[in-house]
PDB file of N, CA and C in Angstrom:
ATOM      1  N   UNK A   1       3.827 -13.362   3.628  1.00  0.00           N
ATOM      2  CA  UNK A   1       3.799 -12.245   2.693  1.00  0.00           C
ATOM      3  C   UNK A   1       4.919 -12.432   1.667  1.00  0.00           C
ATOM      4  N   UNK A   2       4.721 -11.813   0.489  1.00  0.00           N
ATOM      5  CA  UNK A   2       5.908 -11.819  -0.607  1.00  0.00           C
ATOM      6  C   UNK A   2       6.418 -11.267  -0.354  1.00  0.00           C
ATOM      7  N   UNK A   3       8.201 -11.549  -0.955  1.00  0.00           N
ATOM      8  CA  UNK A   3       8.837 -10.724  -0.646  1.00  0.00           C
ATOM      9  C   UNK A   3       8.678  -9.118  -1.104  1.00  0.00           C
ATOM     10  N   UNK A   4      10.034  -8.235  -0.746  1.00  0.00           N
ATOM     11  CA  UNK A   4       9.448  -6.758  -1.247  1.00  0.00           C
ATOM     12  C   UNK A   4       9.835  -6.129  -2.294  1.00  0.00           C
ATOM     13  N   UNK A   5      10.878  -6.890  -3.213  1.00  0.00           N
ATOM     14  CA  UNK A   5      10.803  -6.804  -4.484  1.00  0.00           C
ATOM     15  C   UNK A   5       9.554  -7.499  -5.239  1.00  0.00           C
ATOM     16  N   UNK A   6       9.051  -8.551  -4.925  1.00  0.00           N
ATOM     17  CA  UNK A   6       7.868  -8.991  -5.532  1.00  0.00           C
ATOM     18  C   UNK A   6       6.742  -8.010  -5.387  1.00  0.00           C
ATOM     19  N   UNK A   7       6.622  -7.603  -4.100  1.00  0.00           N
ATOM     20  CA  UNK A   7       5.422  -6.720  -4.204  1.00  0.00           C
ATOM     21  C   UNK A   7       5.870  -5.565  -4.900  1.00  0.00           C
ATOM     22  N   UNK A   8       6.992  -4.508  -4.663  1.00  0.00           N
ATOM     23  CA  UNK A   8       7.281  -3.212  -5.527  1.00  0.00           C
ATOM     24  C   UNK A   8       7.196  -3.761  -7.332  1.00  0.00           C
ATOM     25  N   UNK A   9       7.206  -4.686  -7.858  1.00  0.00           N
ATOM     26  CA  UNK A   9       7.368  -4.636  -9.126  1.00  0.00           C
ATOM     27  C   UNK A   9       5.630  -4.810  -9.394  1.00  0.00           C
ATOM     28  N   UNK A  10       5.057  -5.561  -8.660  1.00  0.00           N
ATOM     29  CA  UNK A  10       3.694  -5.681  -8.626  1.00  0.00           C
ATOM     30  C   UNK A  10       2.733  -4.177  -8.945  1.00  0.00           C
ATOM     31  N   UNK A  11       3.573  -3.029  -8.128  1.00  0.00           N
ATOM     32  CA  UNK A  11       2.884  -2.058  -8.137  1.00  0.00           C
ATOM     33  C   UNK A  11       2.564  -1.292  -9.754  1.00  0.00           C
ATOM     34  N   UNK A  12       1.527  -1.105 -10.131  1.00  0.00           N
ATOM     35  CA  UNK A  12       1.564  -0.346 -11.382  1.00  0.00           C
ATOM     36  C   UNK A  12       1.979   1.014 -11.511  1.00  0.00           C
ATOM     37  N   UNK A  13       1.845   1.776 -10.447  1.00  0.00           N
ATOM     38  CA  UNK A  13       2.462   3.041 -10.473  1.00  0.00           C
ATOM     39  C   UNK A  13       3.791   2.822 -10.016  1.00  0.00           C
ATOM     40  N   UNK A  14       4.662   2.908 -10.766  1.00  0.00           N
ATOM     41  CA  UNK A  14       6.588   2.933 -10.645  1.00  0.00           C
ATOM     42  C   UNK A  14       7.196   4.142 -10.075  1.00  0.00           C
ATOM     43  N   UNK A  15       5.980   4.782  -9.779  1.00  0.00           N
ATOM     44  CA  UNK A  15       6.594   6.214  -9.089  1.00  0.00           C
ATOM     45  C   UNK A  15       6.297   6.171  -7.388  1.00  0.00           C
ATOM     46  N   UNK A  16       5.185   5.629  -7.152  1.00  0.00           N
ATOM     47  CA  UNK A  16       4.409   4.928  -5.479  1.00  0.00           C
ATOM     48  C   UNK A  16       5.363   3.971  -5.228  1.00  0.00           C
ATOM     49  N   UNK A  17       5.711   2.844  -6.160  1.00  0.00           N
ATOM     50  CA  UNK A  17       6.805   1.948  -5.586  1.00  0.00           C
ATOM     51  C   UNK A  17       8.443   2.313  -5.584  1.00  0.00           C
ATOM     52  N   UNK A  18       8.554   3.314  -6.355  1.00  0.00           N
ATOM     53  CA  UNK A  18      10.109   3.866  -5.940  1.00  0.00           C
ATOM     54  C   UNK A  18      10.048   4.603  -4.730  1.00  0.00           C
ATOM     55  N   UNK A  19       9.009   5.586  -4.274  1.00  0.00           N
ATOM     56  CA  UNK A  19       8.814   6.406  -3.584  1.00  0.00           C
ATOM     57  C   UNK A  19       9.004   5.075  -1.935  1.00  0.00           C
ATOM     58  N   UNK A  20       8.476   4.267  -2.055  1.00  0.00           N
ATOM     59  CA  UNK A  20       8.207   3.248  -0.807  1.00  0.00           C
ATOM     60  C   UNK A  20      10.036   2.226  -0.998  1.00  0.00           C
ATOM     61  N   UNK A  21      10.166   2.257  -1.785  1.00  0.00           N
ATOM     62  CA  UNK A  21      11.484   1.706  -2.285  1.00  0.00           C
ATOM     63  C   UNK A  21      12.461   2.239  -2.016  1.00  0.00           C
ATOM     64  N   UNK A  22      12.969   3.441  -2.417  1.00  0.00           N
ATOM     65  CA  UNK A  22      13.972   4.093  -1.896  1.00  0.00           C
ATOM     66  C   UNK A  22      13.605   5.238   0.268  1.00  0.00           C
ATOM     67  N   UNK A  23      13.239   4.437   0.298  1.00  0.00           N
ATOM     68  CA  UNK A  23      12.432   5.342   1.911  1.00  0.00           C
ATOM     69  C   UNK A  23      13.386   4.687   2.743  1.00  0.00           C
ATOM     70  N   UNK A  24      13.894   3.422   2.848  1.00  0.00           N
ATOM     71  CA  UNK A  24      14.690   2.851   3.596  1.00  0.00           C
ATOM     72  C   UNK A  24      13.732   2.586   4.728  1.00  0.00           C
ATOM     73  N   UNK A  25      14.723   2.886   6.080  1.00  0.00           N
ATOM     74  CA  UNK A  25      13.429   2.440   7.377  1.00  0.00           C
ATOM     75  C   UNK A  25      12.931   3.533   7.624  1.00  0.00           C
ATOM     76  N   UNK A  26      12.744   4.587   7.023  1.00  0.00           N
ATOM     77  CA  UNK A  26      11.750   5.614   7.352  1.00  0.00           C
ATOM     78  C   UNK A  26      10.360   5.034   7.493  1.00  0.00           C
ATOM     79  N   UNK A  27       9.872   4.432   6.179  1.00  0.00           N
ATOM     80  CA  UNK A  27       8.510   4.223   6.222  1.00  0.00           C
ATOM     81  C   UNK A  27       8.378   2.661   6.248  1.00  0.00           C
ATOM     82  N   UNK A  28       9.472   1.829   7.354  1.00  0.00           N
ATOM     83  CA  UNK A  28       9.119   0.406   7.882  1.00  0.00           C
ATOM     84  C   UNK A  28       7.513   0.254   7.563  1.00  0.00           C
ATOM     85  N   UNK A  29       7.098   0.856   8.834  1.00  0.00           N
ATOM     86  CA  UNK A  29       5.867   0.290   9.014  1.00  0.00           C
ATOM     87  C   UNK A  29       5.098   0.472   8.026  1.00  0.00           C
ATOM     88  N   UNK A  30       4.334   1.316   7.442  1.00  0.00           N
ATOM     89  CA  UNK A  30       3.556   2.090   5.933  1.00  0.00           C
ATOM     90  C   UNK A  30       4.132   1.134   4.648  1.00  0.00           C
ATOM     91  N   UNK A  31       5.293   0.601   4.352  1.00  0.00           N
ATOM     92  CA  UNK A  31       5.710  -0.675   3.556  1.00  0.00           C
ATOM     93  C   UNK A  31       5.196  -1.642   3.987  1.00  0.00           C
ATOM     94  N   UNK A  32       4.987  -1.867   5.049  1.00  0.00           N
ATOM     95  CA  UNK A  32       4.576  -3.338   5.515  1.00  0.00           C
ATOM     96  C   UNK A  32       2.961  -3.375   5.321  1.00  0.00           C
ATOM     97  N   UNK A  33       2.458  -2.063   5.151  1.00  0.00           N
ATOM     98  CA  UNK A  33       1.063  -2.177   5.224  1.00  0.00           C
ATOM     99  C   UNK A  33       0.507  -2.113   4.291  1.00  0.00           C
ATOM    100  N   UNK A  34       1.553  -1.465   3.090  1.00  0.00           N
ATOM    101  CA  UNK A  34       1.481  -1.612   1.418  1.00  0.00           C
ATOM    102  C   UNK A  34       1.681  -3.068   0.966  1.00  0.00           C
ATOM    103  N   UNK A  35       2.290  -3.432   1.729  1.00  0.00           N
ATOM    104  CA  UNK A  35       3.217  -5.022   1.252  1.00  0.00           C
ATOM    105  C   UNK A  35       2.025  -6.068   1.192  1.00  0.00           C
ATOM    106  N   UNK A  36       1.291  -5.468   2.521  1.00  0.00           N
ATOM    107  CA  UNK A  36       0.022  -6.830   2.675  1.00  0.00           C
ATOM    108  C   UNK A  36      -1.195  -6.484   1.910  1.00  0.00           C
ATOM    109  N   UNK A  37      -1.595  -5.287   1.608  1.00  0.00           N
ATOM    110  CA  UNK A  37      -2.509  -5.230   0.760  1.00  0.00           C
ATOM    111  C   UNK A  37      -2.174  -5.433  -0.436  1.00  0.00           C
ATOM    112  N   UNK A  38      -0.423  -5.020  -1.233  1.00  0.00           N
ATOM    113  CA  UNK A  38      -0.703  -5.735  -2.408  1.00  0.00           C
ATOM    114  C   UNK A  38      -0.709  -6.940  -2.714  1.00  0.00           C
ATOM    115  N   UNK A  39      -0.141  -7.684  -1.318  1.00  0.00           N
ATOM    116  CA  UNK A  39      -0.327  -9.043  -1.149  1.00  0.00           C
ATOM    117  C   UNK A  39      -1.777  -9.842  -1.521  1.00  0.00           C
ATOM    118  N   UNK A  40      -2.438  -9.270  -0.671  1.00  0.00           N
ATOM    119  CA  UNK A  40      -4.014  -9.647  -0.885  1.00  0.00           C
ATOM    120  C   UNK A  40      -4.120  -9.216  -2.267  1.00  0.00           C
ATOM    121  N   UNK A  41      -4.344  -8.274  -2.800  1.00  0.00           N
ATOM    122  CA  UNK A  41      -4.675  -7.977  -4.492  1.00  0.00           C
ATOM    123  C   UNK A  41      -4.189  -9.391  -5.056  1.00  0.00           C
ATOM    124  N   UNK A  42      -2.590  -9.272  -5.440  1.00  0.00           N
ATOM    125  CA  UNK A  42      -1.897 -10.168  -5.900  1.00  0.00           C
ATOM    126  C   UNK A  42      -3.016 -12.186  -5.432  1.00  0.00           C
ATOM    127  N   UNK A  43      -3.106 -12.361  -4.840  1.00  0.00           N
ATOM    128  CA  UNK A  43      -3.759 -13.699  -4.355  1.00  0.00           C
ATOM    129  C   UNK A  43      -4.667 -13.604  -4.703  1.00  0.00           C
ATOM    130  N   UNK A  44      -6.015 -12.556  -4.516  1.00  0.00           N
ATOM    131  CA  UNK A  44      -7.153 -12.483  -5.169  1.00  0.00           C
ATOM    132  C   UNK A  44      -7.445 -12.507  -6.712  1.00  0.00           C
ATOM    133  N   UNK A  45      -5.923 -12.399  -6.835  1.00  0.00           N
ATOM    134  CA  UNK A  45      -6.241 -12.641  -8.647  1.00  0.00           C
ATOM    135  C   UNK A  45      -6.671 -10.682  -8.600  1.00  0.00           C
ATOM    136  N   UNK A  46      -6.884  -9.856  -8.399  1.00  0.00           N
ATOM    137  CA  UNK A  46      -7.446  -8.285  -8.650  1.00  0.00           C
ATOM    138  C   UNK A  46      -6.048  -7.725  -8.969  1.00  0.00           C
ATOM    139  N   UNK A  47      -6.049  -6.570 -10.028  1.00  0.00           N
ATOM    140  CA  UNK A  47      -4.940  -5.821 -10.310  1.00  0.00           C
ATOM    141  C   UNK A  47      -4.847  -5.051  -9.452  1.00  0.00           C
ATOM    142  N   UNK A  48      -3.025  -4.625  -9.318  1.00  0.00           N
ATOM    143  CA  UNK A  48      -2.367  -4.200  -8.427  1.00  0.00           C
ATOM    144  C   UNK A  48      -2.379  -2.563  -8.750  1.00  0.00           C
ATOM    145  N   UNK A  49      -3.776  -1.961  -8.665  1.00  0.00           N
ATOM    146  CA  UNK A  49      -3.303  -0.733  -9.219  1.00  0.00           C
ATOM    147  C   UNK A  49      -3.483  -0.071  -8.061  1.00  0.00           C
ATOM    148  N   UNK A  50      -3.190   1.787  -8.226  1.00  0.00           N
ATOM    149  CA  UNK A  50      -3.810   2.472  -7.397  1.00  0.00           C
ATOM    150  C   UNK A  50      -4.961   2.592  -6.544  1.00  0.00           C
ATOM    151  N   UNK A  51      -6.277   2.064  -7.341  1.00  0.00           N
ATOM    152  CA  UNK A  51      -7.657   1.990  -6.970  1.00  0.00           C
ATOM    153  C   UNK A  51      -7.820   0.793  -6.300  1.00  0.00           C
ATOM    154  N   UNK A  52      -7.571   0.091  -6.921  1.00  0.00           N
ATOM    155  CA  UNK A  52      -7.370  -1.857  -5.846  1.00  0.00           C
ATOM    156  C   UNK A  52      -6.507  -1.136  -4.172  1.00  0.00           C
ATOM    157  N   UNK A  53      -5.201  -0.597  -4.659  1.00  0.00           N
ATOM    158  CA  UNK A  53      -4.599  -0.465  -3.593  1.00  0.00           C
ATOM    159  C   UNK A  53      -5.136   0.572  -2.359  1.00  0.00           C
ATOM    160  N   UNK A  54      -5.772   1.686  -2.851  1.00  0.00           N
ATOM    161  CA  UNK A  54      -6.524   2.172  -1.538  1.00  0.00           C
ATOM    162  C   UNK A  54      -8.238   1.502  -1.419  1.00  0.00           C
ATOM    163  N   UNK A  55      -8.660   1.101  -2.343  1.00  0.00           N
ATOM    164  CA  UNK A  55      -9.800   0.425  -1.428  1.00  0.00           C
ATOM    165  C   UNK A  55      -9.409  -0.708  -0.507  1.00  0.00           C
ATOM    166  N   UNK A  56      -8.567  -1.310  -0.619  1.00  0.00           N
ATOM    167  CA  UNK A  56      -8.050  -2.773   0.494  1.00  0.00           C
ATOM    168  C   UNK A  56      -7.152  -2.028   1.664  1.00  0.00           C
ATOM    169  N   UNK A  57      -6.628  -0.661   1.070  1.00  0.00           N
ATOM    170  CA  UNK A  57      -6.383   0.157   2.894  1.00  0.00           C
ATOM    171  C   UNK A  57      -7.419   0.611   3.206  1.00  0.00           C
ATOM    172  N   UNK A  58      -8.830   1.144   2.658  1.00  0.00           N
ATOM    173  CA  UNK A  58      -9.762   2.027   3.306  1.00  0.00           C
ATOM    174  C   UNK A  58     -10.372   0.430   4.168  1.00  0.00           C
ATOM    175  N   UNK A  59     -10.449  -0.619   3.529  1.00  0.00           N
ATOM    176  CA  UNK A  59     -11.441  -2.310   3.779  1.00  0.00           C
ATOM    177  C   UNK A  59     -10.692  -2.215   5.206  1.00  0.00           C
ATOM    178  N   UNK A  60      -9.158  -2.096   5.230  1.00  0.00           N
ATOM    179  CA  UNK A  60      -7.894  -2.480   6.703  1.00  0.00           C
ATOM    180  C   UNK A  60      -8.192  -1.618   7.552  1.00  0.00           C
ATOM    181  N   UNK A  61      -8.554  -0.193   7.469  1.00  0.00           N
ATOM    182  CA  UNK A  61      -8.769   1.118   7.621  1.00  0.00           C
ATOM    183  C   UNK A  61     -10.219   0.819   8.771  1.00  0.00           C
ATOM    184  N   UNK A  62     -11.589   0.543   8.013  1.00  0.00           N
ATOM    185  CA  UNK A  62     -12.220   0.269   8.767  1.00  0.00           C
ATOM    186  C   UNK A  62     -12.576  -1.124   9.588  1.00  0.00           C
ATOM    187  N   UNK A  63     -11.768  -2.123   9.241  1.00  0.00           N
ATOM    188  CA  UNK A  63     -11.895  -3.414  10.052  1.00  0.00           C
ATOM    189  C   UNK A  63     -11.168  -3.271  10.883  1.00  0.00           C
ATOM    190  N   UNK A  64      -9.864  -2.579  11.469  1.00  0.00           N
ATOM    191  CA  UNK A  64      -9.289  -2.575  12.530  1.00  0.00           C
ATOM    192  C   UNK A  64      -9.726  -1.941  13.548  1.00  0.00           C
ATOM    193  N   UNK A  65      -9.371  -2.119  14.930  1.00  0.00           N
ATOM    194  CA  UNK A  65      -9.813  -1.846  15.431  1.00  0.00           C
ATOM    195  C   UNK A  65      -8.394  -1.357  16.955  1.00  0.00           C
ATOM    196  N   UNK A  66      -7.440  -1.534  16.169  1.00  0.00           N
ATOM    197  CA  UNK A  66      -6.132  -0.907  17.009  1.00  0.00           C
ATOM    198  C   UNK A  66      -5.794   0.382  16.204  1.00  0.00           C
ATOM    199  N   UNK A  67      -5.651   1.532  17.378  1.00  0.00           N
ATOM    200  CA  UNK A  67      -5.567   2.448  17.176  1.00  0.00           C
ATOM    201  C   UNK A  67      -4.204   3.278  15.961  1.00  0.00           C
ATOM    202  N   UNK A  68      -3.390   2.254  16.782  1.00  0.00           N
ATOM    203  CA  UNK A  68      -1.938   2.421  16.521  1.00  0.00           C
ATOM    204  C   UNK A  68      -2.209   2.137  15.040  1.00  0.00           C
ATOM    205  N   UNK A  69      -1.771   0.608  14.600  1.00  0.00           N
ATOM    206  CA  UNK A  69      -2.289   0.211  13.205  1.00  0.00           C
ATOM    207  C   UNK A  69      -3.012   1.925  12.363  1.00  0.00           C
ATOM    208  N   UNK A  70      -4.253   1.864  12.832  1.00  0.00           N
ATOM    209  CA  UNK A  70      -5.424   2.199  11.656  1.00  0.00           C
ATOM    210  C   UNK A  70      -4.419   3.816  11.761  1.00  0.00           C
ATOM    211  N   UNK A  71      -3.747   4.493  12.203  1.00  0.00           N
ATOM    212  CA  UNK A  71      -2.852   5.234  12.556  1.00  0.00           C
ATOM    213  C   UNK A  71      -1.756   5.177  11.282  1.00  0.00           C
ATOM    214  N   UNK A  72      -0.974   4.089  11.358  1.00  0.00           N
ATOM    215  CA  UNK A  72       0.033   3.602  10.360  1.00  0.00           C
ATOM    216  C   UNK A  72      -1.040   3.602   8.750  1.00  0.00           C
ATOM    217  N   UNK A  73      -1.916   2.833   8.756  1.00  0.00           N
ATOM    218  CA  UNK A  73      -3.120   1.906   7.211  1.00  0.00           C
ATOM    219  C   UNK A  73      -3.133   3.869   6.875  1.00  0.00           C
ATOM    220  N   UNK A  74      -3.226   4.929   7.944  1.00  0.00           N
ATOM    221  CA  UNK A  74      -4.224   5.846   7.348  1.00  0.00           C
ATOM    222  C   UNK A  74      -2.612   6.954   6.624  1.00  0.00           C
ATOM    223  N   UNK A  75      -1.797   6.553   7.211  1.00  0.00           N
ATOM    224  CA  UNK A  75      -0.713   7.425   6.994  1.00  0.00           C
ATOM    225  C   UNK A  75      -0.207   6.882   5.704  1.00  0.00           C
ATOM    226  N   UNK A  76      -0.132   5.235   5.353  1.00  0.00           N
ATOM    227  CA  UNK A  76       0.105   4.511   3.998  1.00  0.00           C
ATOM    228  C   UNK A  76      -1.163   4.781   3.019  1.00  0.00           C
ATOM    229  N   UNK A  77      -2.447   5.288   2.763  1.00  0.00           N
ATOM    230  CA  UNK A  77      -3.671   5.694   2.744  1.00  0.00           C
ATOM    231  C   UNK A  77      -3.090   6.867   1.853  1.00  0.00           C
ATOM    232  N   UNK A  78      -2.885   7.870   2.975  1.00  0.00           N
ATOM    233  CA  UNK A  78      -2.283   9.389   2.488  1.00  0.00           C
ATOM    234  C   UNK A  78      -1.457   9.455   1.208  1.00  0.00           C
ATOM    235  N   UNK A  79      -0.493   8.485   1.373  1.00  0.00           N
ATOM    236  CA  UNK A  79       0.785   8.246   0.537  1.00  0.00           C
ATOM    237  C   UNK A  79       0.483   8.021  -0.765  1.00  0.00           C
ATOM    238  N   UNK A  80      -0.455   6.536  -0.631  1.00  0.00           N
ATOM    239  CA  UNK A  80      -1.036   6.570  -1.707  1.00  0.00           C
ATOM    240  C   UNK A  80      -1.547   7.365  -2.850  1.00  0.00           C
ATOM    241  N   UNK A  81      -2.398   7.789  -2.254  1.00  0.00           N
ATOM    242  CA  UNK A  81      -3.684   9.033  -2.802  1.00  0.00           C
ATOM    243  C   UNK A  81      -2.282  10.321  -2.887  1.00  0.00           C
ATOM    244  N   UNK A  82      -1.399  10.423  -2.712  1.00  0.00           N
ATOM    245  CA  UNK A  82      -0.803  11.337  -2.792  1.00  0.00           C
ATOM    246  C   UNK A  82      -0.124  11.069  -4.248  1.00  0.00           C
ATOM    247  N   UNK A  83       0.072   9.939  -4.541  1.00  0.00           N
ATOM    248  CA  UNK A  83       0.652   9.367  -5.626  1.00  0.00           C
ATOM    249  C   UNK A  83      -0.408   9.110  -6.903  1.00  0.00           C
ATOM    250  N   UNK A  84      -2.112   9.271  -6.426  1.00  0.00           N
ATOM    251  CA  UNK A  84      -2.626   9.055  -7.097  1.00  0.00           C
ATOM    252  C   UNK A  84      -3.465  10.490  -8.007  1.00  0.00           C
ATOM    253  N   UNK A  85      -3.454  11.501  -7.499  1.00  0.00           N
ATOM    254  CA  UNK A  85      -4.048  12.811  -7.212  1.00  0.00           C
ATOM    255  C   UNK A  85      -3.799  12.808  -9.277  1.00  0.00           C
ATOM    256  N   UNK A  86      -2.716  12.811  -9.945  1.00  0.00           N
ATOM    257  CA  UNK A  86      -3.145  13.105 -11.315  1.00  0.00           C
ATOM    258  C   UNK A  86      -3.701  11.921 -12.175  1.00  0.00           C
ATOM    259  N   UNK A  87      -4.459  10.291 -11.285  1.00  0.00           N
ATOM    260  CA  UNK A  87      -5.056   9.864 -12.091  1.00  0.00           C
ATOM    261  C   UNK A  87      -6.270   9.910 -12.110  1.00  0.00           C
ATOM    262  N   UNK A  88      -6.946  11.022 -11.400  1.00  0.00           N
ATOM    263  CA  UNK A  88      -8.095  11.399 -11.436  1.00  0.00           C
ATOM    264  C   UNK A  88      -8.512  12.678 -11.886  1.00  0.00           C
TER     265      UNK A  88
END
């Protein structure tokens, strides 16, 4: 995975990546699960936006199949969409 300045600058919303940026180890895990999906965006060549970023957690969301995980994907999910609510 990239590092996590590479992925936070990646993010197009600067307000979702400060928000995950300044969290410290509160939201370890929920960064790590942001980190790999913008990872995947980023490699696929697809922009790193809001909409890229929760369809590749809803894709993690339903391919997993550990409780715990899809637990963490749905709580980084929330965050998201919480950040996204006035671009729709």
């Amino acid at each position: 995975m990239l590092e996590d300045t590479t992925i936070h600058n990646a993010i197009a919303d600067k307000a979702l990546s400060s928000y995950f940026r300044s969290s410290g180890n509160l939201l370890e895990e929920e960064s790590a699960v942001l980190g790999q999906a913008v990872t995947n965006l980023m490699l696929s060549g697809d922009n790193v936006n809001n909409k890229n970023i929760i369809l590749s957690l809803i894709h993690s969301l339903e391919t997993t199949s550990d409780i715990l995980k899809a637990d963490v994907i749905r709580k980084t999910l929330e965050i998201v969409l919480r950040y996204t609510a006035d671009d729709m």
